[in-house]
N, C-alpha and C. Protein backbone atom coordinates (compact mmCIF):
# COMPACT_ATOMS: atom_id res chain seq x y z
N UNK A 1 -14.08 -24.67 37.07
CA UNK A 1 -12.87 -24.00 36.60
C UNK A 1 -12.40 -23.04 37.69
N UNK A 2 -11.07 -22.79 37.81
CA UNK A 2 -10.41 -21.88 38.89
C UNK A 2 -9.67 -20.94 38.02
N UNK A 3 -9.21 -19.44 38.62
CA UNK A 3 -8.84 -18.20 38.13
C UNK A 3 -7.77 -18.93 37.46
N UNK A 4 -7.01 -18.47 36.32
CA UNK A 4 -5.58 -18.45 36.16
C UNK A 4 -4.65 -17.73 37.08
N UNK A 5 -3.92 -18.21 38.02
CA UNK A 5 -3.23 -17.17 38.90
C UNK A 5 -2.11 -16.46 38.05
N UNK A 6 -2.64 -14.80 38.69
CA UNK A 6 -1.75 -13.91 37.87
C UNK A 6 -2.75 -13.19 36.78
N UNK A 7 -3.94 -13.66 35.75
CA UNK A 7 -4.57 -13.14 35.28
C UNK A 7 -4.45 -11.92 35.31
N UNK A 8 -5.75 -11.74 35.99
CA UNK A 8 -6.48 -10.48 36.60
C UNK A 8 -7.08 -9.82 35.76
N UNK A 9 -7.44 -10.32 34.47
CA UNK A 9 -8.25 -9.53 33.41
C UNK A 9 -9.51 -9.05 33.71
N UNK A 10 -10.36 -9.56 34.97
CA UNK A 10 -11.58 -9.32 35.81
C UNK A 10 -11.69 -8.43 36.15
N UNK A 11 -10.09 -7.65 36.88
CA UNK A 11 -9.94 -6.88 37.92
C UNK A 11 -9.40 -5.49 37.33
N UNK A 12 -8.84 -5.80 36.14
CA UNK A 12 -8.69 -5.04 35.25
C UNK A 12 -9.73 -3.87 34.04
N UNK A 13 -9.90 -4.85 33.26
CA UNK A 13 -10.33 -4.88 31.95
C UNK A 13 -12.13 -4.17 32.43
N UNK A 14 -12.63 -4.89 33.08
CA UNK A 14 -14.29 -4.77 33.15
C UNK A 14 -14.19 -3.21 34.23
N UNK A 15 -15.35 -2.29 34.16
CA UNK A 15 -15.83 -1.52 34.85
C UNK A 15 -16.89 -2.44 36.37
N UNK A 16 -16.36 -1.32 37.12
CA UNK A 16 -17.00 -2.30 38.88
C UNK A 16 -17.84 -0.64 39.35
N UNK A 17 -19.14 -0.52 39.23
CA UNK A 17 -19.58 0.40 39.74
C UNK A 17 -20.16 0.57 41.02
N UNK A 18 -19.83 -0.44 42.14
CA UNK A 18 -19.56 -0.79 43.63
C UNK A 18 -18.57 0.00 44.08
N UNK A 19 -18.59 0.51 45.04
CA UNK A 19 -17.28 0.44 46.00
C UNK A 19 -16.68 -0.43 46.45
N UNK A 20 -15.23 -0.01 46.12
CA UNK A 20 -14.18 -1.14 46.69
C UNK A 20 -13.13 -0.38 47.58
N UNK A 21 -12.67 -1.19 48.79
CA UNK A 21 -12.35 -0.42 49.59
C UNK A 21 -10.91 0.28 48.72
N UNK A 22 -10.47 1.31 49.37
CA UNK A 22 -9.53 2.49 48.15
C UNK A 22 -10.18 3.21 47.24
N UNK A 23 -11.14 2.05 46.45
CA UNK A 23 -11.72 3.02 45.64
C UNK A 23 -13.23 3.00 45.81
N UNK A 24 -13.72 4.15 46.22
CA UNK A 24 -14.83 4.24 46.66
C UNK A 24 -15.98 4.59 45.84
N UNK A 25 -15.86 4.69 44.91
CA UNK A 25 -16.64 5.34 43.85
C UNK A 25 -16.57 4.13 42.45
N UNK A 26 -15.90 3.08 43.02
CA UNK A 26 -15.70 1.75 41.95
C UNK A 26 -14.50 1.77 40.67
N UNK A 27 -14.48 1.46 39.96
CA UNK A 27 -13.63 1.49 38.97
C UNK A 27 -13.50 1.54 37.28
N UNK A 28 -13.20 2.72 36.74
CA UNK A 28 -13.70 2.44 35.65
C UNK A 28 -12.23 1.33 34.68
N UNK A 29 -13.39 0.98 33.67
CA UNK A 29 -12.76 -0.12 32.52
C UNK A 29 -11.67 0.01 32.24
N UNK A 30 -10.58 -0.64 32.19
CA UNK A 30 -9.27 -0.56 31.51
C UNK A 30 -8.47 -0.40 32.95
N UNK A 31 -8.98 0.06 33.81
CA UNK A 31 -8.01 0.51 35.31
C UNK A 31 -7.56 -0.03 35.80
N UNK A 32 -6.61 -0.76 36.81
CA UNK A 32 -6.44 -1.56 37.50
C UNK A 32 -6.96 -1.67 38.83
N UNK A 33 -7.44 -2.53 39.61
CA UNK A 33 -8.25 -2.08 41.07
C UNK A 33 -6.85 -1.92 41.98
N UNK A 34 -7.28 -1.06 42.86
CA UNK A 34 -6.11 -0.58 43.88
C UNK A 34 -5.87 -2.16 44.91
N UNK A 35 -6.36 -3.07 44.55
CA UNK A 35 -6.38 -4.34 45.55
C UNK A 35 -5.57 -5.21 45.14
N UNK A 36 -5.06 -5.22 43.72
CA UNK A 36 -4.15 -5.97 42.88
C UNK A 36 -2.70 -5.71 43.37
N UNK A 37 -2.68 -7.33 43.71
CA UNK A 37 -0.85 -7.10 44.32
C UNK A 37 0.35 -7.02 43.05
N UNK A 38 1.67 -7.09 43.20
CA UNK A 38 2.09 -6.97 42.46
C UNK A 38 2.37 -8.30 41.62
N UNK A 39 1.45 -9.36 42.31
CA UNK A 39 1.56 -10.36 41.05
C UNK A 39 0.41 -10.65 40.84
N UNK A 40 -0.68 -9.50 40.78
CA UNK A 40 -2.03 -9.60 40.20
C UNK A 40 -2.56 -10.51 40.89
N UNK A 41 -2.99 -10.86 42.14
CA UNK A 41 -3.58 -11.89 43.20
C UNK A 41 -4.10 -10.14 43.75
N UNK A 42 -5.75 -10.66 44.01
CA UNK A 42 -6.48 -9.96 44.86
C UNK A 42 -5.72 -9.54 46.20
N UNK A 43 -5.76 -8.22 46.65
CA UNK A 43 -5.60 -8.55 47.97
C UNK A 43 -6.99 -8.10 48.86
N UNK A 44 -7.90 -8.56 48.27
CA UNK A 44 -9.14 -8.66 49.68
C UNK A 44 -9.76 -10.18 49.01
N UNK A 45 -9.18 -10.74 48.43
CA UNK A 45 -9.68 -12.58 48.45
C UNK A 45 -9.93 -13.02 49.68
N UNK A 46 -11.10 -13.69 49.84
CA UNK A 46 -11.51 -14.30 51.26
C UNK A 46 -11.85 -13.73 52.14
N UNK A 47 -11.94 -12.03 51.89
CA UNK A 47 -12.10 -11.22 53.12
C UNK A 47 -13.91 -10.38 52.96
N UNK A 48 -13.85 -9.94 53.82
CA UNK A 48 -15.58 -10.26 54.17
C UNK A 48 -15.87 -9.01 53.37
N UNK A 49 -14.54 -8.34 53.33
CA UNK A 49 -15.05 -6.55 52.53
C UNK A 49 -15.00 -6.44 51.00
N UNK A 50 -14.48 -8.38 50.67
CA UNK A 50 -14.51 -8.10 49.10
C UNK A 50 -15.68 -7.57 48.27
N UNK A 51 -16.08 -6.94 47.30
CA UNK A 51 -17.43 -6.42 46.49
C UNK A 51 -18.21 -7.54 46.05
N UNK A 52 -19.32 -7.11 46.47
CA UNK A 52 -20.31 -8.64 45.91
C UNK A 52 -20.26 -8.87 44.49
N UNK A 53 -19.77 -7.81 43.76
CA UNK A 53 -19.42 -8.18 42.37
C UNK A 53 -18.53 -9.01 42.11
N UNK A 54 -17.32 -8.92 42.68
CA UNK A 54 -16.22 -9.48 42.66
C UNK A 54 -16.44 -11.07 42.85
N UNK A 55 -17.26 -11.05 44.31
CA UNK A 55 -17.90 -12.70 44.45
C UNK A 55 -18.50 -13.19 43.69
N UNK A 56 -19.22 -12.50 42.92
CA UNK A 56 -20.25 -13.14 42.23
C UNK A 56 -19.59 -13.75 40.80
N UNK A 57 -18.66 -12.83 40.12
CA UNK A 57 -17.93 -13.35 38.67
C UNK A 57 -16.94 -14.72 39.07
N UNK A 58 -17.54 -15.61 38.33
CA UNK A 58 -17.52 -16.92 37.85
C UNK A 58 -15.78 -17.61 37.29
N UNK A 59 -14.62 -17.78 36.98
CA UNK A 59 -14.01 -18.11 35.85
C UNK A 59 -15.06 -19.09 35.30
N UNK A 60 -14.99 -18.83 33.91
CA UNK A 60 -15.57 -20.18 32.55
C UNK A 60 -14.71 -20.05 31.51
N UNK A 61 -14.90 -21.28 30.96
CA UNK A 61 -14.17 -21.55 29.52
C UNK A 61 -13.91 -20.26 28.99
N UNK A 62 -15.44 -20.08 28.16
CA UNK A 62 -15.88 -18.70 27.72
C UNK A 62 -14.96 -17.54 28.04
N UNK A 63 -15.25 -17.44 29.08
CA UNK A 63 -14.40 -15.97 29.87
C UNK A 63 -12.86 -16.51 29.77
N UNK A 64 -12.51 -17.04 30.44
CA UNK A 64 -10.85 -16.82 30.77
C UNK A 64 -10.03 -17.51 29.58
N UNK A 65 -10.68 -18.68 28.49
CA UNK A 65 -10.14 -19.71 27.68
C UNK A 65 -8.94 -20.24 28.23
N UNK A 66 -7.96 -20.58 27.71
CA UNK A 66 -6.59 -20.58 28.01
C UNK A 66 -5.44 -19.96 27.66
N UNK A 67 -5.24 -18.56 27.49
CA UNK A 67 -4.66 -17.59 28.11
C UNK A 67 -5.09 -16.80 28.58
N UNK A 68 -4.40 -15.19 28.99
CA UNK A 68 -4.78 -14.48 29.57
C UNK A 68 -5.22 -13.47 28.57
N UNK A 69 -4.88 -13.65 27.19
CA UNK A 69 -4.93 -13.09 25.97
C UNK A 69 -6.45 -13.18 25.86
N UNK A 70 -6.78 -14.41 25.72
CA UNK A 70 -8.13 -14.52 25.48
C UNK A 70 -9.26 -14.00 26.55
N UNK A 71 -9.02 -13.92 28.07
CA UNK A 71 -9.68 -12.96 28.76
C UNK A 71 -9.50 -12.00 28.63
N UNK A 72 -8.45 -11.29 28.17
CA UNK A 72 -8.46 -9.95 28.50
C UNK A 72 -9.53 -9.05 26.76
N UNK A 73 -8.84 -10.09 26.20
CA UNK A 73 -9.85 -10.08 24.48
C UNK A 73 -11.42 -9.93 24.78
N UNK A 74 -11.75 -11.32 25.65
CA UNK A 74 -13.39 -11.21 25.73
C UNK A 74 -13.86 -10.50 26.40
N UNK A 75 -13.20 -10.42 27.90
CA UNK A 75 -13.69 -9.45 29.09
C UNK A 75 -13.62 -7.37 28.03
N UNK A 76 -12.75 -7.60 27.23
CA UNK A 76 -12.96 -6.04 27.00
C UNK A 76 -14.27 -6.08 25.94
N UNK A 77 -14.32 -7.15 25.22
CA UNK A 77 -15.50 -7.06 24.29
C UNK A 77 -16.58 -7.04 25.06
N UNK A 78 -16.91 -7.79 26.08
CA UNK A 78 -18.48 -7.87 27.05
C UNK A 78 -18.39 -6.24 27.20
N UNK A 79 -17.42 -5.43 27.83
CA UNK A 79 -17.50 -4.39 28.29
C UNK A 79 -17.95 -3.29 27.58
N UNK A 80 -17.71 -3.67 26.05
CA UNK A 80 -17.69 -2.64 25.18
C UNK A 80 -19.17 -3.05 24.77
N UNK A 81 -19.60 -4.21 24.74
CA UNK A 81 -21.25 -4.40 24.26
C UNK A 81 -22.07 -3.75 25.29
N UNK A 82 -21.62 -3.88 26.62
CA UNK A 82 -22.42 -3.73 27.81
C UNK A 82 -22.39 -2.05 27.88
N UNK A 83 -21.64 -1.45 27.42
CA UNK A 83 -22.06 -0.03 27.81
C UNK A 83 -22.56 0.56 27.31
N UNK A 84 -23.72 1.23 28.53
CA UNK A 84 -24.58 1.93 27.98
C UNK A 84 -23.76 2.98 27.08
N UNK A 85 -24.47 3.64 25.86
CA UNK A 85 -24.12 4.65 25.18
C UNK A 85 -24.30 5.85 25.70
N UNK A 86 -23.22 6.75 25.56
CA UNK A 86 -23.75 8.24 26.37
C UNK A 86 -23.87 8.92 25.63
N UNK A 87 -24.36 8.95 24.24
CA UNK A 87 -24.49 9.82 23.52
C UNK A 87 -26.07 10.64 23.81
């Protein structure tokens, strides 16, 4: 499977606690990454300084379905199971 171009619910929606270049301290959930062009296409795709996080996330069924509705739905639910509690 390949991204939906334009998505960007990845780049969005999920917390990145890497540095990314701009943002150095990573990104929290809901934010947009400072790398997102204005039609939501990476702009460090293919480039050697992208975050190994970034390389590493997959599109799947699961994750992206077929809209962007449905990633941005699941990607915020993983996020919300996945965090640790700070209470």
């Amino acid at each position: 499977m390949e991204c939906r171009v334009g998505c960007a619910a990845c780049c969005i929606v999920v917390s990145i606690s890497s540095a990314i270049p701009g943002m150095p301290e990573g990104k929290p959930a809901g934010v947009r990454c400072v790398q997102l062009k204005g039609d939501n296409k990476c702009g460090l795709f293919g480039k050697p300084e992208r975050p190994a996080v970034c390389l590493s996330l997959r599109p799947s069924e699961d994750m992206c379905g077929h809209s962007n509705e449905h990633a941005f739905d699941y990607l915020s639910t993983m996020e919300r199971l996945t965090t640790p509690d700070r209470s």
